[in-house]
Every structure is written in C-alpha cells, then in structure tokens.
PDB file of N, CA and C in Angstrom:
ATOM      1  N   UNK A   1      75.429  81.916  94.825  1.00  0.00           N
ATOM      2  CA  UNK A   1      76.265  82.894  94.174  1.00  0.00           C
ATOM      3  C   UNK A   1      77.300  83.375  95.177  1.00  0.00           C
ATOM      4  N   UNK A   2      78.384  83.432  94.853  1.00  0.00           N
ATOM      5  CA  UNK A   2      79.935  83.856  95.539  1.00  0.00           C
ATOM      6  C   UNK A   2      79.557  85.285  95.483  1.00  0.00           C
ATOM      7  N   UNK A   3      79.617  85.822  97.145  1.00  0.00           N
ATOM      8  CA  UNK A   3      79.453  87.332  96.950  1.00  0.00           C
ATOM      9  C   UNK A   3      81.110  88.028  97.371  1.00  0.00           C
ATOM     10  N   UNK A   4      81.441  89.338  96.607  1.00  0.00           N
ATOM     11  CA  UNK A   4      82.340  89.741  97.009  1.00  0.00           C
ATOM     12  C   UNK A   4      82.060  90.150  98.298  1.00  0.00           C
ATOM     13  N   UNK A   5      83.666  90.186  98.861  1.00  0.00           N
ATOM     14  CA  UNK A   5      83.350  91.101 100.333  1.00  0.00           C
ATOM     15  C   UNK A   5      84.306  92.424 100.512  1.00  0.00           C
ATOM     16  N   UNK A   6      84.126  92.828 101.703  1.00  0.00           N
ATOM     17  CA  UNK A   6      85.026  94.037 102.044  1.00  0.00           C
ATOM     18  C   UNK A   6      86.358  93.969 101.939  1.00  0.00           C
ATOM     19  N   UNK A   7      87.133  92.147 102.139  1.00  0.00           N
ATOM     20  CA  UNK A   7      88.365  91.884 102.234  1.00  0.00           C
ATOM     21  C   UNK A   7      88.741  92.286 100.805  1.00  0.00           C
ATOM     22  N   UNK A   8      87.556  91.543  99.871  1.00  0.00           N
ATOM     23  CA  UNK A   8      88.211  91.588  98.210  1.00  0.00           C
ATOM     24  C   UNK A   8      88.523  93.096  97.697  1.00  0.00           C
ATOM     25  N   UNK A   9      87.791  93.968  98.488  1.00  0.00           N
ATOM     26  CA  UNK A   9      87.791  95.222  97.585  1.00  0.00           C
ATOM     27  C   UNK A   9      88.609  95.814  98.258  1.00  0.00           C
ATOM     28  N   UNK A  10      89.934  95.555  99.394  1.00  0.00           N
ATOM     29  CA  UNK A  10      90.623  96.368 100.115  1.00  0.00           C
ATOM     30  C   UNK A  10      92.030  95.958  99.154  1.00  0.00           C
ATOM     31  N   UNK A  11      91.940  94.911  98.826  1.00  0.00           N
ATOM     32  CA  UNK A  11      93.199  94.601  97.702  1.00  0.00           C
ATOM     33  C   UNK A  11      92.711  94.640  96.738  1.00  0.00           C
ATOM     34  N   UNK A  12      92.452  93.366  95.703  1.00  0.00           N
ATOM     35  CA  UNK A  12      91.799  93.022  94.344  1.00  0.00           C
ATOM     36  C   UNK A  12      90.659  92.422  94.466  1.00  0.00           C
ATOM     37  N   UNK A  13      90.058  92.908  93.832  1.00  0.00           N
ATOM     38  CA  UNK A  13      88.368  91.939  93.104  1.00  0.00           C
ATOM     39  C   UNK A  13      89.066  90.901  92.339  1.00  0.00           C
ATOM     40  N   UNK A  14      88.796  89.590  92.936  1.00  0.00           N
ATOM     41  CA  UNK A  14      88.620  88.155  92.426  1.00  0.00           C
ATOM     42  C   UNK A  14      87.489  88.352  91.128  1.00  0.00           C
ATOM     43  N   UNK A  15      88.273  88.522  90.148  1.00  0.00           N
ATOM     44  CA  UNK A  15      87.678  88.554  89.093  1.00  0.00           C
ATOM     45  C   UNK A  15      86.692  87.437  88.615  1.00  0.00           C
ATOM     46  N   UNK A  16      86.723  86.142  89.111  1.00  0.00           N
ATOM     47  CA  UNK A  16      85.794  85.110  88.951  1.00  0.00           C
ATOM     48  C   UNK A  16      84.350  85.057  89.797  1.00  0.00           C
ATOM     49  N   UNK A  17      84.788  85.799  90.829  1.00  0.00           N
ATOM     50  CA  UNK A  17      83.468  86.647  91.860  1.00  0.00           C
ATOM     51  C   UNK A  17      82.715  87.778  91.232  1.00  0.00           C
ATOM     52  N   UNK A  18      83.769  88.432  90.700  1.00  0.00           N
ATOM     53  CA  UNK A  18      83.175  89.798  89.883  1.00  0.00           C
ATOM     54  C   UNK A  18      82.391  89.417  88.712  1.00  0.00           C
ATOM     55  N   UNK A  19      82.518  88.365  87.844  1.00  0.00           N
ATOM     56  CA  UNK A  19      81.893  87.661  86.303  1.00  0.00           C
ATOM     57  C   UNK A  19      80.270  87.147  87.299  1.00  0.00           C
ATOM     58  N   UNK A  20      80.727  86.313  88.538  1.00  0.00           N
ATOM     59  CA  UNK A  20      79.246  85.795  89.277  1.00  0.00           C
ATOM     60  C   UNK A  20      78.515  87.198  89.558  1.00  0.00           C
ATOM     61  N   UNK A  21      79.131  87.977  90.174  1.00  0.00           N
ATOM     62  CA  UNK A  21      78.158  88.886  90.496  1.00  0.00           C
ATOM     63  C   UNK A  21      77.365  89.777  89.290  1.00  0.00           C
ATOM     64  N   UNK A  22      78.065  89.961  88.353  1.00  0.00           N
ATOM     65  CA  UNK A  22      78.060  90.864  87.390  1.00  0.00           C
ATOM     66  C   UNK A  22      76.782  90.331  86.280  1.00  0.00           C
ATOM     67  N   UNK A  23      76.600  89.090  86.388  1.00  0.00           N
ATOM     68  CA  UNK A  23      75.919  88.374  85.499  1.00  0.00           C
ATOM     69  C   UNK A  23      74.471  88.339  84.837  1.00  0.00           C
ATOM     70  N   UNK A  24      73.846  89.267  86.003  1.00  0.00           N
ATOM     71  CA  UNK A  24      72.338  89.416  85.389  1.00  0.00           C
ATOM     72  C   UNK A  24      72.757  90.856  84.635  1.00  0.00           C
ATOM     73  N   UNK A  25      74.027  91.658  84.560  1.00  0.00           N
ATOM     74  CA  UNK A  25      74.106  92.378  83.333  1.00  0.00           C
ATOM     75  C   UNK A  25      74.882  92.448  82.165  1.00  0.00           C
ATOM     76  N   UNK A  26      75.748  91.293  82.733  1.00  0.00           N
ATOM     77  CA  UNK A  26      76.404  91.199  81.458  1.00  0.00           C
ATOM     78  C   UNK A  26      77.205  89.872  81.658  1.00  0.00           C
ATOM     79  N   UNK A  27      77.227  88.846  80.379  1.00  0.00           N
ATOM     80  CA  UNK A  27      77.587  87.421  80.129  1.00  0.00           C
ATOM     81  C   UNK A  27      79.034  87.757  79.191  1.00  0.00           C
ATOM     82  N   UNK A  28      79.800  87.466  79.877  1.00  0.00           N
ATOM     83  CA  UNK A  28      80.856  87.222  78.544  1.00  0.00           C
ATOM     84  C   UNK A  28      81.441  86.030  78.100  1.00  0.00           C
ATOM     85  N   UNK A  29      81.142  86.184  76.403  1.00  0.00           N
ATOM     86  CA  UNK A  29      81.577  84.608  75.821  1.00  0.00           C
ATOM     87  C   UNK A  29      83.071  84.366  76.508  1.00  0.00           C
ATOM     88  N   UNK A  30      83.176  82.805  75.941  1.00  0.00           N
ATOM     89  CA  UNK A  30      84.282  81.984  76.241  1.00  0.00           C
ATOM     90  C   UNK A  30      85.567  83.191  75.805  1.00  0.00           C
ATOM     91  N   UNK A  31      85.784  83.643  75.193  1.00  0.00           N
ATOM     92  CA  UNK A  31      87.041  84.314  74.419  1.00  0.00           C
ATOM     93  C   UNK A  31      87.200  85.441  75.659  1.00  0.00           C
ATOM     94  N   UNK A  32      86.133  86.191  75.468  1.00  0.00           N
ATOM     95  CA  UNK A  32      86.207  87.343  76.718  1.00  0.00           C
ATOM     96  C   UNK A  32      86.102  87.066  78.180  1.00  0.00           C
ATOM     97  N   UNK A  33      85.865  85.825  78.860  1.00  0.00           N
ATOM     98  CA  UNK A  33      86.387  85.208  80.016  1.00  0.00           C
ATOM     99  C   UNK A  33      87.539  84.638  80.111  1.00  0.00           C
ATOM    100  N   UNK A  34      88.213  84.180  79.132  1.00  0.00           N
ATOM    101  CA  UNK A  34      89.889  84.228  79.255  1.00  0.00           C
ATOM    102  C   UNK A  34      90.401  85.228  79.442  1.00  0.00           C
ATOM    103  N   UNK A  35      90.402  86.158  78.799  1.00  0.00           N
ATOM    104  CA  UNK A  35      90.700  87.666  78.710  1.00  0.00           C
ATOM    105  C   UNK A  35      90.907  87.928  80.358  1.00  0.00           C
ATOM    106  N   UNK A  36      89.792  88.152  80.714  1.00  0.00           N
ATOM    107  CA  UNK A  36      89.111  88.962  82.107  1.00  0.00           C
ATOM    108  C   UNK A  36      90.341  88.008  83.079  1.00  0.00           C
ATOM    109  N   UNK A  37      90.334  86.347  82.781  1.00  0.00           N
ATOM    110  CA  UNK A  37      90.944  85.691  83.677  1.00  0.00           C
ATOM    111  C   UNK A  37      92.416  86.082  83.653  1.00  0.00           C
ATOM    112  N   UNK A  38      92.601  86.241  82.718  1.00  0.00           N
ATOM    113  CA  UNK A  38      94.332  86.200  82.675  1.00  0.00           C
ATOM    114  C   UNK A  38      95.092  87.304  83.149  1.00  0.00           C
ATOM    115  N   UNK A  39      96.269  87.081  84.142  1.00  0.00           N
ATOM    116  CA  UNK A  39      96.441  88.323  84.849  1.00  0.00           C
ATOM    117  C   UNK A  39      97.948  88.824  84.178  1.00  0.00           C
ATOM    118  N   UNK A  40      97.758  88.704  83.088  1.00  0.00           N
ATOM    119  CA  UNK A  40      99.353  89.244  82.591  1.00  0.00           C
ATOM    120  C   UNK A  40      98.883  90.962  83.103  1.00  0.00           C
ATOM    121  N   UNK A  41     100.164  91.148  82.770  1.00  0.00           N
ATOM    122  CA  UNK A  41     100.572  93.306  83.335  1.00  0.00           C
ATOM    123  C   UNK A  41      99.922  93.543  81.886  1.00  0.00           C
ATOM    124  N   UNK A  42      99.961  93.102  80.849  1.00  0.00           N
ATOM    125  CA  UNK A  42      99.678  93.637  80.006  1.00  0.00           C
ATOM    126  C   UNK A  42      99.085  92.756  78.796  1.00  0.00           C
ATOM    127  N   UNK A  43      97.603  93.357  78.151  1.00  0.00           N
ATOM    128  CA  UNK A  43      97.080  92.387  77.387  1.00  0.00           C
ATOM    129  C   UNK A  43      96.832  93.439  76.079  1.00  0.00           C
ATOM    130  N   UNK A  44      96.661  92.300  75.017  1.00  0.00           N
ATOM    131  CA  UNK A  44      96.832  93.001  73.634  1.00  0.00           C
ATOM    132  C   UNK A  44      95.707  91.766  73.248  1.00  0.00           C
ATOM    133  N   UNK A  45      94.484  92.513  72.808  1.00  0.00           N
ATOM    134  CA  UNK A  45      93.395  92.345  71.761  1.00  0.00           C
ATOM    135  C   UNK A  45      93.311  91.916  70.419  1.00  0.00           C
ATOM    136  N   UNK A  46      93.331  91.060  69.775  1.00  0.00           N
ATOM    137  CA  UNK A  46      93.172  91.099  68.154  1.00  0.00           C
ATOM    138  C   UNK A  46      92.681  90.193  67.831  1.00  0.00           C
ATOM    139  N   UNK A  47      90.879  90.740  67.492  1.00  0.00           N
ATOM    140  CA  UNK A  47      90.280  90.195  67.124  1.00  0.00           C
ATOM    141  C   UNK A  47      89.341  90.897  66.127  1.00  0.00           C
ATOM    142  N   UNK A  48      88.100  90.068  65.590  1.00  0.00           N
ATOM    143  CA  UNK A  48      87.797  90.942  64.494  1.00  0.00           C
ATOM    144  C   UNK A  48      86.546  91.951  64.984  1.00  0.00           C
ATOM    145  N   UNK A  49      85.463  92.006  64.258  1.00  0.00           N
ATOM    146  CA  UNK A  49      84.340  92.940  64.199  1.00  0.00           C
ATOM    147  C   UNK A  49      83.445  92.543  65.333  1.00  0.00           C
ATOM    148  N   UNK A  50      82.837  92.918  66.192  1.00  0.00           N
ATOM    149  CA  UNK A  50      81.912  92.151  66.662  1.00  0.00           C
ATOM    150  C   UNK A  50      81.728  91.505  67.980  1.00  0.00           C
ATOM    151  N   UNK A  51      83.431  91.639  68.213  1.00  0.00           N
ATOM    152  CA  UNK A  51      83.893  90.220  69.162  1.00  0.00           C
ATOM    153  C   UNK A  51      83.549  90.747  70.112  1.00  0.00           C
ATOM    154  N   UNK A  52      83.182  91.694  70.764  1.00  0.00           N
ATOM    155  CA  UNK A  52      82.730  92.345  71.895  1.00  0.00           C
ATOM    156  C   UNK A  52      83.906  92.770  73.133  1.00  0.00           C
ATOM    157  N   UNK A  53      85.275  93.781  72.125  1.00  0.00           N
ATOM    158  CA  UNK A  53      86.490  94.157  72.796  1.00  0.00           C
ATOM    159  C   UNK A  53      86.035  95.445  73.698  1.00  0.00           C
ATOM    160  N   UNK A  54      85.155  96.051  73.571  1.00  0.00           N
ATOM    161  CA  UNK A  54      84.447  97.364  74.044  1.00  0.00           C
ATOM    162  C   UNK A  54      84.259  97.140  75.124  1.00  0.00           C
ATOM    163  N   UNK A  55      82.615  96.306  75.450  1.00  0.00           N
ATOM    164  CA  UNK A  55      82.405  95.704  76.545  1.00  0.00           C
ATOM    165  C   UNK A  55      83.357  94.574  77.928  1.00  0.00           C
ATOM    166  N   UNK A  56      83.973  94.089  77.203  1.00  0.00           N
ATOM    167  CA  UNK A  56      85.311  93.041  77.753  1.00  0.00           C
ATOM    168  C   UNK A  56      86.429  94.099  78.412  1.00  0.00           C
ATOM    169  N   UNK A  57      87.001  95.293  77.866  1.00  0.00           N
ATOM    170  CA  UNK A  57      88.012  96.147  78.209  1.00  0.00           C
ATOM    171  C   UNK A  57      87.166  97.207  79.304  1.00  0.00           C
ATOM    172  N   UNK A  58      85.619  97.378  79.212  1.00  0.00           N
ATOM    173  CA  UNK A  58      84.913  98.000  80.697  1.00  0.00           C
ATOM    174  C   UNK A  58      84.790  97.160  81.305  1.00  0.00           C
ATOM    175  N   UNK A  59      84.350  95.842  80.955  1.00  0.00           N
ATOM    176  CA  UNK A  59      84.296  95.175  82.393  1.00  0.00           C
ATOM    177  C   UNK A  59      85.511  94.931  83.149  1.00  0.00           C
ATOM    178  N   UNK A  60      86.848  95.118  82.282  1.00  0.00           N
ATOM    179  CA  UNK A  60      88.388  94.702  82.570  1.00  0.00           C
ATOM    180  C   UNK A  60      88.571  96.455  83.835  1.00  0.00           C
ATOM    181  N   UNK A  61      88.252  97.317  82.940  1.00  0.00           N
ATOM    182  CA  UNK A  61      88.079  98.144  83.726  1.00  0.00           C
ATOM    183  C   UNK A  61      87.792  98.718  85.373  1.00  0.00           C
ATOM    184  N   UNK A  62      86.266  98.323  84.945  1.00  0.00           N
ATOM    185  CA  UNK A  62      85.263  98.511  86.459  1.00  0.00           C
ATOM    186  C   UNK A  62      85.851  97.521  87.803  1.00  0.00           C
ATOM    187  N   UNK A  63      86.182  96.303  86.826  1.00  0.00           N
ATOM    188  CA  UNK A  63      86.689  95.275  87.915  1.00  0.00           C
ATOM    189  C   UNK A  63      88.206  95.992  88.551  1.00  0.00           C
ATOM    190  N   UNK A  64      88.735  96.578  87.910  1.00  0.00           N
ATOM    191  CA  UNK A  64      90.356  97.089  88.667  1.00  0.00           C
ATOM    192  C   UNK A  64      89.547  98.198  89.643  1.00  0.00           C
ATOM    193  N   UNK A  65      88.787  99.027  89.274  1.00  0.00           N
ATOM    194  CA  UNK A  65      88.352 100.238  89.553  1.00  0.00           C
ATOM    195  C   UNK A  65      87.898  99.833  91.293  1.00  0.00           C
ATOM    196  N   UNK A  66      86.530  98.978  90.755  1.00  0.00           N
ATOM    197  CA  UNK A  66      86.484  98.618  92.423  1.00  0.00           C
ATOM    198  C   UNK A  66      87.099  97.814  93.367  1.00  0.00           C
ATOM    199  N   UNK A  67      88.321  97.354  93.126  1.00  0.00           N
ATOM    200  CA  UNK A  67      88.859  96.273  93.815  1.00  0.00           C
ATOM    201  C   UNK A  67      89.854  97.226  93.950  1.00  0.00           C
ATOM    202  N   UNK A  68      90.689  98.054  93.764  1.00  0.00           N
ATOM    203  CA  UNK A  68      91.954  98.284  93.732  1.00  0.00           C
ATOM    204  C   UNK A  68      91.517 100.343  94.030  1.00  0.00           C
ATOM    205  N   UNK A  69      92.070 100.718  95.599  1.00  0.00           N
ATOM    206  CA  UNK A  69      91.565 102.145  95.857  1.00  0.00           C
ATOM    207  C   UNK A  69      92.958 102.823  94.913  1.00  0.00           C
ATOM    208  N   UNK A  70      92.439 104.152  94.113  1.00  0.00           N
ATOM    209  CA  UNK A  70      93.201 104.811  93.745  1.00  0.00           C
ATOM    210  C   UNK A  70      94.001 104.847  92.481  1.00  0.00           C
ATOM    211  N   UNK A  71      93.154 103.565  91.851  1.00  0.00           N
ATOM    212  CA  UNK A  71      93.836 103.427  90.348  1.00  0.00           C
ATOM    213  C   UNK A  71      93.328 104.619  89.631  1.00  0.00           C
ATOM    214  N   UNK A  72      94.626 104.179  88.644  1.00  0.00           N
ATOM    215  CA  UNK A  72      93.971 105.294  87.538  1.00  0.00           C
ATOM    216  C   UNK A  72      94.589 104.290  86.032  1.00  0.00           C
ATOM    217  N   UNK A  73      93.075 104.798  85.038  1.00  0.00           N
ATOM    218  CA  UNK A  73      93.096 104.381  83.971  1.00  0.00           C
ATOM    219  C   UNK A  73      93.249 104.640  82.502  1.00  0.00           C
ATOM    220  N   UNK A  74      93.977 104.744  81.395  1.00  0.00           N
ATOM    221  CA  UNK A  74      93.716 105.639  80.564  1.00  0.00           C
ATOM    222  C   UNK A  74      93.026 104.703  79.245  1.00  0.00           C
ATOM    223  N   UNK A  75      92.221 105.616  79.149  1.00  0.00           N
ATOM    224  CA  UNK A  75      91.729 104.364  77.877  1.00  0.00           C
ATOM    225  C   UNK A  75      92.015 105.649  76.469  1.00  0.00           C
ATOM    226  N   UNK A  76      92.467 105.023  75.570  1.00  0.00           N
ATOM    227  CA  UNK A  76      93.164 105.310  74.524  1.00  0.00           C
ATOM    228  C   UNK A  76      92.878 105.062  73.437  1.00  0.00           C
ATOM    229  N   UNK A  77      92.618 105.212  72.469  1.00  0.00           N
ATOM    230  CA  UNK A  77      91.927 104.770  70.879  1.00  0.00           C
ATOM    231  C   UNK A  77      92.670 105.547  69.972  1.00  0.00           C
ATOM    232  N   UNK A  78      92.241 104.936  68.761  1.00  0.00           N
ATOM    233  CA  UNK A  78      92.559 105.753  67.502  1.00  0.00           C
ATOM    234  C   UNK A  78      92.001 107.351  67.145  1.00  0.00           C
ATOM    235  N   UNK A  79      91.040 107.041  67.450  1.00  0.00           N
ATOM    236  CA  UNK A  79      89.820 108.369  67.729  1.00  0.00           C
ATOM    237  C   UNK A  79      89.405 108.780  68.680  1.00  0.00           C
ATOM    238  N   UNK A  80      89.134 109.846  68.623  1.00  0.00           N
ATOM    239  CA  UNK A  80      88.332 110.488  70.727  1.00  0.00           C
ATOM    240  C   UNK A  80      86.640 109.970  70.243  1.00  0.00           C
ATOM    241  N   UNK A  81      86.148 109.784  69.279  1.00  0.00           N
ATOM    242  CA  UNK A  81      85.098 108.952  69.478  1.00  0.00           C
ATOM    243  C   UNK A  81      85.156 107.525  69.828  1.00  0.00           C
ATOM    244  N   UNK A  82      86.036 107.002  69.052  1.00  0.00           N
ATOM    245  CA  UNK A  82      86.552 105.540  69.855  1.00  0.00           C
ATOM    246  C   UNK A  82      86.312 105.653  71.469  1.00  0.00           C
ATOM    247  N   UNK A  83      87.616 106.617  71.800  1.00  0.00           N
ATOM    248  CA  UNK A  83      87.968 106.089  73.307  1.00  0.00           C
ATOM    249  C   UNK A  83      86.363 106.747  74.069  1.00  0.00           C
ATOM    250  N   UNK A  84      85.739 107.656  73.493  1.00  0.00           N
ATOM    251  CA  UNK A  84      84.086 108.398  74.439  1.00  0.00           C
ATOM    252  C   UNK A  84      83.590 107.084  74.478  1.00  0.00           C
ATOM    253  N   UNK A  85      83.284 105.774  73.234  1.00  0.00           N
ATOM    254  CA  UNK A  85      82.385 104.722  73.226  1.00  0.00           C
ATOM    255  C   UNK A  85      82.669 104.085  74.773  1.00  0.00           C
ATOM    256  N   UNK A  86      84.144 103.911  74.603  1.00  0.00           N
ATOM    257  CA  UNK A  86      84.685 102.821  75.972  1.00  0.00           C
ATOM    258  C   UNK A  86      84.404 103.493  77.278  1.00  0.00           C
ATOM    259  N   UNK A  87      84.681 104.841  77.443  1.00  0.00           N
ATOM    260  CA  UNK A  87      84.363 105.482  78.761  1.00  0.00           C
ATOM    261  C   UNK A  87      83.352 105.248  78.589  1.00  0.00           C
ATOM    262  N   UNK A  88      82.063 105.841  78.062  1.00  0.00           N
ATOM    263  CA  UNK A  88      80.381 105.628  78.135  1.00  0.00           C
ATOM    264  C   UNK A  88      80.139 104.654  78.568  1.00  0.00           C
ATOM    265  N   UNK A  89      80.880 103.015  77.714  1.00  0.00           N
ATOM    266  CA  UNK A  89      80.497 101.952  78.547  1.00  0.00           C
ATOM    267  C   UNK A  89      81.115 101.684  79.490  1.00  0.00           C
ATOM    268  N   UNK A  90      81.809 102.441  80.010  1.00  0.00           N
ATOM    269  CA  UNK A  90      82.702 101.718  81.746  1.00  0.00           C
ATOM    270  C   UNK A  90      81.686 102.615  82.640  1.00  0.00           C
ATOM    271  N   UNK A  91      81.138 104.000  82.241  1.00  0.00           N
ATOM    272  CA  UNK A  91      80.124 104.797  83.058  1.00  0.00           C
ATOM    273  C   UNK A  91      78.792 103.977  83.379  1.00  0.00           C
ATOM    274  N   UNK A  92      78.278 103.590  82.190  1.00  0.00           N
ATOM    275  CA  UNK A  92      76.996 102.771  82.392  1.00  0.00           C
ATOM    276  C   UNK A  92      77.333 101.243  82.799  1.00  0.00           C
ATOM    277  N   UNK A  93      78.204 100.395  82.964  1.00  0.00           N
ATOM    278  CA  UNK A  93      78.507  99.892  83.456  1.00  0.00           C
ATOM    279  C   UNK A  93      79.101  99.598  85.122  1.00  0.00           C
ATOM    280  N   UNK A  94      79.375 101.237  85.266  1.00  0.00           N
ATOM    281  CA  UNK A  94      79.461 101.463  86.645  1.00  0.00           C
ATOM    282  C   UNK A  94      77.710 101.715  87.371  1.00  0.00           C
ATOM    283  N   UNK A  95      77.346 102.210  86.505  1.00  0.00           N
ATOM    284  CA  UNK A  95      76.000 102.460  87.347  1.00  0.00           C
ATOM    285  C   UNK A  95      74.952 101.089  87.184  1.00  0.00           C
ATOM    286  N   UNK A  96      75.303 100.505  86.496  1.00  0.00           N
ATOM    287  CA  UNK A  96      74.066  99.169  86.703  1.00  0.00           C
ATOM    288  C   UNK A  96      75.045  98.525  88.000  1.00  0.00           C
ATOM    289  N   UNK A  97      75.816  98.696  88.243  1.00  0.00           N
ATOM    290  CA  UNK A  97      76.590  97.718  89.321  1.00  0.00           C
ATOM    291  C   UNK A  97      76.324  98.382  90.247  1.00  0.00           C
ATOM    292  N   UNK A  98      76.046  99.720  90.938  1.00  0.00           N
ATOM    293  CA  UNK A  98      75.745 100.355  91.855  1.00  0.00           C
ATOM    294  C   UNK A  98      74.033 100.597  91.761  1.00  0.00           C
ATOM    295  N   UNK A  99      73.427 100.406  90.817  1.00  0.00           N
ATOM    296  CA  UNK A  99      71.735  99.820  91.019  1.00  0.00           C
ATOM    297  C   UNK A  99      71.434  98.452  92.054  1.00  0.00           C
ATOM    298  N   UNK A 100      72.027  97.223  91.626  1.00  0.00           N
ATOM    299  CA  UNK A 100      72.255  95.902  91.804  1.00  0.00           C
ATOM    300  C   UNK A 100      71.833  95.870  93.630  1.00  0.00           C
ATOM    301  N   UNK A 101      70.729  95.080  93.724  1.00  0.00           N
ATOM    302  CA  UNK A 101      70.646  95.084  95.055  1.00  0.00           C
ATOM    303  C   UNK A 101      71.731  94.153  96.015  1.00  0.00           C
ATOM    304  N   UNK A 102      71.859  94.621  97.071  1.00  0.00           N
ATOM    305  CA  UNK A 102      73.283  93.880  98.117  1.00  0.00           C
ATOM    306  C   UNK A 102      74.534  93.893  96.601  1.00  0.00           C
ATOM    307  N   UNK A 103      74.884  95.455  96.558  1.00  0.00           N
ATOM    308  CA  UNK A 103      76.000  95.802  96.087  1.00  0.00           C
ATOM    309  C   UNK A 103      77.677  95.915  97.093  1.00  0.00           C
ATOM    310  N   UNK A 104      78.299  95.149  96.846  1.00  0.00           N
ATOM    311  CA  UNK A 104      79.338  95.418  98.003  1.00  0.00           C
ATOM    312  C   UNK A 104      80.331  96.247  97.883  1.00  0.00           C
ATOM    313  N   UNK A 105      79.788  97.061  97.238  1.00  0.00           N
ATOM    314  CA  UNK A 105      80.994  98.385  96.988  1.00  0.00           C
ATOM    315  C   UNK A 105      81.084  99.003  97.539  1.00  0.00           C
ATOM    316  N   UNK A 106      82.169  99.665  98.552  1.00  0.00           N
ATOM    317  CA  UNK A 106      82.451 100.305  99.013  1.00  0.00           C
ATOM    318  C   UNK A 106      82.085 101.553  98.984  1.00  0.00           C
ATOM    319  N   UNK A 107      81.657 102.364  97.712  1.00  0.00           N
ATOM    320  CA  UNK A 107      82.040 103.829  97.081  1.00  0.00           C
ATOM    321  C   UNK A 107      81.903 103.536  95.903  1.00  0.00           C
ATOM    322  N   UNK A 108      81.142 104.190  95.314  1.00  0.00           N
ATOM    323  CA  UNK A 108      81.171 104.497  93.742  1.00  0.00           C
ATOM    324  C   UNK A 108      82.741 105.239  93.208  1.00  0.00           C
ATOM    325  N   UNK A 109      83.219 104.647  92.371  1.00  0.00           N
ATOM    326  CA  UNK A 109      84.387 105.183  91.791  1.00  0.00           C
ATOM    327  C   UNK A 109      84.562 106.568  91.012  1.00  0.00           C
ATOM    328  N   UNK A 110      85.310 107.516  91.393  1.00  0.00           N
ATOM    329  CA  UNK A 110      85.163 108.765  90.932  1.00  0.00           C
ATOM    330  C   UNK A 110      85.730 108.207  89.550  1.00  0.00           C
ATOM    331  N   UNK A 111      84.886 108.537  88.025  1.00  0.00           N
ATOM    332  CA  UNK A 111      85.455 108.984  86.664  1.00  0.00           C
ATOM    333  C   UNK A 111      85.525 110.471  86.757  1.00  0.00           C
ATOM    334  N   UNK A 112      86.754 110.663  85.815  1.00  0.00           N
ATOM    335  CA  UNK A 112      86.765 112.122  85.038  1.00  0.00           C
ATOM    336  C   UNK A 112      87.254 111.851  83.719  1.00  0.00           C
ATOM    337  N   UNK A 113      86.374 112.617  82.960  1.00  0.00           N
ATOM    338  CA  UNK A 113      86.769 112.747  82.256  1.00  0.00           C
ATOM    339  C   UNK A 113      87.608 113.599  81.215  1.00  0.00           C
ATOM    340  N   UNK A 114      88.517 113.756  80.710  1.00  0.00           N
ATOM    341  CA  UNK A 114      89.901 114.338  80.818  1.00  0.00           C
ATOM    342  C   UNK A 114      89.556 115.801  79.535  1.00  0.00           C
ATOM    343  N   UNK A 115      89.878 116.547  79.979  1.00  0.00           N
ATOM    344  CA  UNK A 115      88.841 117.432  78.663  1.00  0.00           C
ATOM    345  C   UNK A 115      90.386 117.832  77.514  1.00  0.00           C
ATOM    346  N   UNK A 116      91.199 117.076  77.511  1.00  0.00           N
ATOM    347  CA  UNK A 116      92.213 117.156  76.791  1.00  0.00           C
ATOM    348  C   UNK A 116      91.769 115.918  75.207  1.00  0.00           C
ATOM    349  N   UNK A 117      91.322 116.702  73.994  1.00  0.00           N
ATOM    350  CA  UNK A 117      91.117 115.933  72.658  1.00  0.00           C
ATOM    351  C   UNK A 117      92.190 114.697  72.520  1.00  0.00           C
TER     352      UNK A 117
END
C-alpha cells in the first residue's frame, strides 16, 4: 500500500494515495473514482438517487482538507438539512481517518460549523 507522506500533505494529497489509504473505510465505485480523479477547478454532479454524491463530495472534501493547509470549504445545498447530511459525513469521515493506525496527518483539520441558516 502507497503511504502518504509529509511531502504530500505540505502541498496536495495525491488523491490516488488518498483512495489506497482510505480503503478499509470507504470504496468508491467506478463513477465516483473519476470524479475524485479529475482535477478540473470545478465539478458539477448529475446523477440520479443513490449514486453515492454525499459520500464522493466528503471524500472530495477531506482529501483537499488534509493535503492543502488553510483551505476553506463551503458546502451548500438546497436545504440546511441537505448541506448538515454532507458536513456530518465529512466530520465522521474525518474521524475514522484520524482512528486509522500509521495515520500521516499532520493535524486534525479544524471544522466549524457556520451558525448562519
């Protein structure tokens, strides 16, 4: 298994390192590993019920979060229950990655969450 190192997380997490490491908690189908791979500035989703855009947009997440010091993210929905689902899963998704034994993270990533509806 390709482990990240200190170099990756001082610029970007090699997102194909991040899918190896990430893997005893989470597998993403063929559709949502294109996704993750593709480095456009900007990606647009449309797909149907099911497809697992929730999980795919935290892991798109966590991966900027620890590779990159000082980002900031806004996650956005139709609903403030929408966007609570996606934070919840980028939170619990941050903490199984900081369980994970020989974690190479630097620092757990400060979330806040924004108390503006």
């Amino acid at each position: 298994m390709s482990r990240l190192t200190n170099s990756h997380l001082q610029t970007y997490v090699d997102v194909t390192s991040f899918l190896e490491f990430i893997k005893t908690i989470w597998q993403p189908h063929s559709g949502q590993r294109e996704f993750l791979l593709n480095n456009a500035r900007l990606k647009v989703l449309a797909c149907g019920r099911r497809w697992g855009k929730t999980d795919v947009c935290a892991a798109q997440v966590v991966s900027s979060l620890i590779g990159i010091g000082g980002t900031k993210h806004f996650l956005i929905a139709p609903t403030l229950d929408q966007a609570k689902l996606l934070f919840n899963r980028v939170l619990d998704l941050v903490d199984k990655l900081f369980d994970l034994p020989n974690a190479p993270w630097l620092e757990r990533p400060k979330l806040k969450l924004s108390p503006f509806p």
